[in-house]
N, C-alpha and C. Protein backbone atom coordinates (compact mmCIF):
# COMPACT_ATOMS: atom_id res chain seq x y z
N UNK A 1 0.83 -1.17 0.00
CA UNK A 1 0.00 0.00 0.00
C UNK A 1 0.89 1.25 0.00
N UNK A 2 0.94 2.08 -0.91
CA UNK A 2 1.43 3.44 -1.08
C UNK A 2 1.08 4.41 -0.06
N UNK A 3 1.90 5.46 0.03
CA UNK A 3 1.75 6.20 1.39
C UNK A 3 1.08 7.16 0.79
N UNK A 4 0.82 8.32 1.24
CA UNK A 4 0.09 9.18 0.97
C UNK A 4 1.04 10.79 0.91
N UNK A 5 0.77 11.33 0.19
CA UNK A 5 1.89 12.12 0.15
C UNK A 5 1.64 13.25 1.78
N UNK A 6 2.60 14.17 2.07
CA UNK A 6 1.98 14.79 2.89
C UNK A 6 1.51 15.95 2.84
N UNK A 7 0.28 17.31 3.43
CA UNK A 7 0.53 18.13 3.03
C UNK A 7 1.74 19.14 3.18
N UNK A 8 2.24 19.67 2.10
CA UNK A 8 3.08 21.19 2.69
C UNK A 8 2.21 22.37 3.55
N UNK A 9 0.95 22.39 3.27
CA UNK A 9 0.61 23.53 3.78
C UNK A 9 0.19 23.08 4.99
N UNK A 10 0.18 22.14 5.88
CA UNK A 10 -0.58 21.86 7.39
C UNK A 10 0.90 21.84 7.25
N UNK A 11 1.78 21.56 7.13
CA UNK A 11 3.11 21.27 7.80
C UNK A 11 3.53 23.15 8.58
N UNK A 12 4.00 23.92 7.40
CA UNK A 12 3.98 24.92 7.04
C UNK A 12 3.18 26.18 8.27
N UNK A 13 1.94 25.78 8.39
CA UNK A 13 0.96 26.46 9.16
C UNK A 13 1.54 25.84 10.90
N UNK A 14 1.93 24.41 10.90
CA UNK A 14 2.21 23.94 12.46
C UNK A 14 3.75 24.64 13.13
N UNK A 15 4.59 24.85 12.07
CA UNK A 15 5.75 25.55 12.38
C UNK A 15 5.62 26.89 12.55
N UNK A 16 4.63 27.76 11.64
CA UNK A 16 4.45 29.20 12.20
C UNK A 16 3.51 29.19 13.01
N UNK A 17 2.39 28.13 14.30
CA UNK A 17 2.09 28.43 15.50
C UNK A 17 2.78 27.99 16.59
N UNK A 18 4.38 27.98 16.38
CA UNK A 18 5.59 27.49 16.99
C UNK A 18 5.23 27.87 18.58
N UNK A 19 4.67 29.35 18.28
CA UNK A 19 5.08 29.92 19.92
C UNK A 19 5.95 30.93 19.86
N UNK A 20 5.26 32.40 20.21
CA UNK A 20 6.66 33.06 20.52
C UNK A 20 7.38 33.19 21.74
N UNK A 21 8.79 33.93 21.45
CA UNK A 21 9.91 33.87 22.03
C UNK A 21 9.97 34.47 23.25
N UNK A 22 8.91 35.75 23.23
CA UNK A 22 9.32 37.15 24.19
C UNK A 22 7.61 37.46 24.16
N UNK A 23 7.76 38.29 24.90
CA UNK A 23 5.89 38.56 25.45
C UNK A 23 5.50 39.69 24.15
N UNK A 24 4.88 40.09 23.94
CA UNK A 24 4.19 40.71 22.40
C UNK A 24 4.21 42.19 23.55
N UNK A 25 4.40 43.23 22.51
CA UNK A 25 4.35 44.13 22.75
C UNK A 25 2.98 44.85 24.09
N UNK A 26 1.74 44.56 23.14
CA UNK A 26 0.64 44.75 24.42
C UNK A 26 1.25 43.80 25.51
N UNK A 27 1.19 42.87 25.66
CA UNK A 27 1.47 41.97 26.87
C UNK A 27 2.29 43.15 27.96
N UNK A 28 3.52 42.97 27.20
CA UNK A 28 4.37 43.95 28.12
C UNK A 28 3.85 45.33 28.81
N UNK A 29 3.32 45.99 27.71
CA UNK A 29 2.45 47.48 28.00
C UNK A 29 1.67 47.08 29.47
N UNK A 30 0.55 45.92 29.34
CA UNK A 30 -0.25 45.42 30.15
C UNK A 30 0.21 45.12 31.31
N UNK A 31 1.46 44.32 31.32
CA UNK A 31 2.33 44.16 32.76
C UNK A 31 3.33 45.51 33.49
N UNK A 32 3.01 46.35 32.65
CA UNK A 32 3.85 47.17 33.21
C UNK A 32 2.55 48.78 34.07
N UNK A 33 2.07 48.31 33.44
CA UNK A 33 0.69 49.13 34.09
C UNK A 33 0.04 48.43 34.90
N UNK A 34 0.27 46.78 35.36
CA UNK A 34 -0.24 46.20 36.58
C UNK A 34 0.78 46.54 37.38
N UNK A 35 2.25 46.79 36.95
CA UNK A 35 3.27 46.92 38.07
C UNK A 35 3.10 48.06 38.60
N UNK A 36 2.79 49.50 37.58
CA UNK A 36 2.85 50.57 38.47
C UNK A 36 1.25 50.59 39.34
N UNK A 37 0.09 50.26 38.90
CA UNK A 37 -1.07 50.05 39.44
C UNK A 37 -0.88 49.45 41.23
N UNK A 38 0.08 48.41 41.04
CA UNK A 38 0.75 47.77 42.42
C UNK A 38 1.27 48.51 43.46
N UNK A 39 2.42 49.04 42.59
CA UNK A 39 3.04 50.52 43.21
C UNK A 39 2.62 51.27 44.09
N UNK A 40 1.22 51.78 43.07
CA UNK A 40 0.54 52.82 44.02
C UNK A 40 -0.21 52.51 44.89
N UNK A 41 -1.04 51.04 44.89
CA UNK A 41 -1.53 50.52 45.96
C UNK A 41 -0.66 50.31 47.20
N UNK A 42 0.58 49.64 46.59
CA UNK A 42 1.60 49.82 48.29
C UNK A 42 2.03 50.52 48.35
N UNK A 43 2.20 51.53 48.21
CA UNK A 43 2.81 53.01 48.93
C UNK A 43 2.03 54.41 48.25
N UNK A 44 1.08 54.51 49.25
CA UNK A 44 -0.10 55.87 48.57
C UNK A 44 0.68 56.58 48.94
N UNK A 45 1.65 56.93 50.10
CA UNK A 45 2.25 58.02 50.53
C UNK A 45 3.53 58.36 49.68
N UNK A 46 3.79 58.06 48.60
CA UNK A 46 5.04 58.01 48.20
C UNK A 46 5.08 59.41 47.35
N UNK A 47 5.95 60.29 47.79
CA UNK A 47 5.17 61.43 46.75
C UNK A 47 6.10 61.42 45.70
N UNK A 48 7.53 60.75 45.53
CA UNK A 48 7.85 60.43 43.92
C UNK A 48 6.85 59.86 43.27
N UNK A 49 6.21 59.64 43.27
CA UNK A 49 5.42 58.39 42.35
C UNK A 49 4.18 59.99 41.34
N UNK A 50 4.47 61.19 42.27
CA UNK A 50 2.71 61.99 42.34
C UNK A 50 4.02 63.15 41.48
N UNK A 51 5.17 62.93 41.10
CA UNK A 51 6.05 64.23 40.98
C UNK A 51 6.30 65.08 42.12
N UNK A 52 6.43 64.89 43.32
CA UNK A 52 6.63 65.45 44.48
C UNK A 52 5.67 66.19 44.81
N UNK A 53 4.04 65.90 44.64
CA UNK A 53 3.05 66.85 44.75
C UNK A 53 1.82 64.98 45.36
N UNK A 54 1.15 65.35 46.32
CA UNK A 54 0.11 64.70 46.93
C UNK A 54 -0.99 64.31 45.84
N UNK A 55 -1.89 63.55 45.30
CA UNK A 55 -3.10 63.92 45.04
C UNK A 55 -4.11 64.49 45.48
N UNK A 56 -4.74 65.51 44.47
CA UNK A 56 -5.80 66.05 45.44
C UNK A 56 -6.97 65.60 46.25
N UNK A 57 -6.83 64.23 46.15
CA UNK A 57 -7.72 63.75 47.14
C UNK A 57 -7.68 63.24 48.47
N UNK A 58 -5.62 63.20 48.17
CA UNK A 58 -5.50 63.28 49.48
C UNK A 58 -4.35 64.78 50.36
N UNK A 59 -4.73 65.84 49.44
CA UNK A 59 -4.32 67.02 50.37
C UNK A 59 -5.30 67.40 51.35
N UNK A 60 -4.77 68.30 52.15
CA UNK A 60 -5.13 68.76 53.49
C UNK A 60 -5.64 70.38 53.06
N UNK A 61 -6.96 70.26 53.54
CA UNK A 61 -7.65 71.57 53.35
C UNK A 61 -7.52 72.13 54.42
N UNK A 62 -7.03 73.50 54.08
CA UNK A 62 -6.83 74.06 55.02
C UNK A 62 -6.09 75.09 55.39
């Protein structure tokens, strides 16, 4: 019994959903705005984070 030839194009298509190498551009964007999001949750008082200025929601009226 003769084999069957194979396709090129399923071959072709399984090597370019290989997987990439490094996180895709959004990905990164996305993790880096959960990191500073983090940031500001653990340290509200930090006033580098505000440019050396409080938010106004948390200045002191007065």
């Amino acid at each position: 019994m003769p084999f069957k030839p194979r396709n090129p194009y399923a071959m072709a298509a399984r090597q370019r959903n290989a997987g990439a190498h490094e996180q895709s551009e959004r990905a990164r964007r996305r993790s880096e705005r959960q990191a500073l999001q983090q940031q500001l949750r653990d340290n509200p008082q930090d006033d580098s984070l505000y440019g050396g200025r409080q938010p106004a929601r948390n200045r002191r009226q007065g």
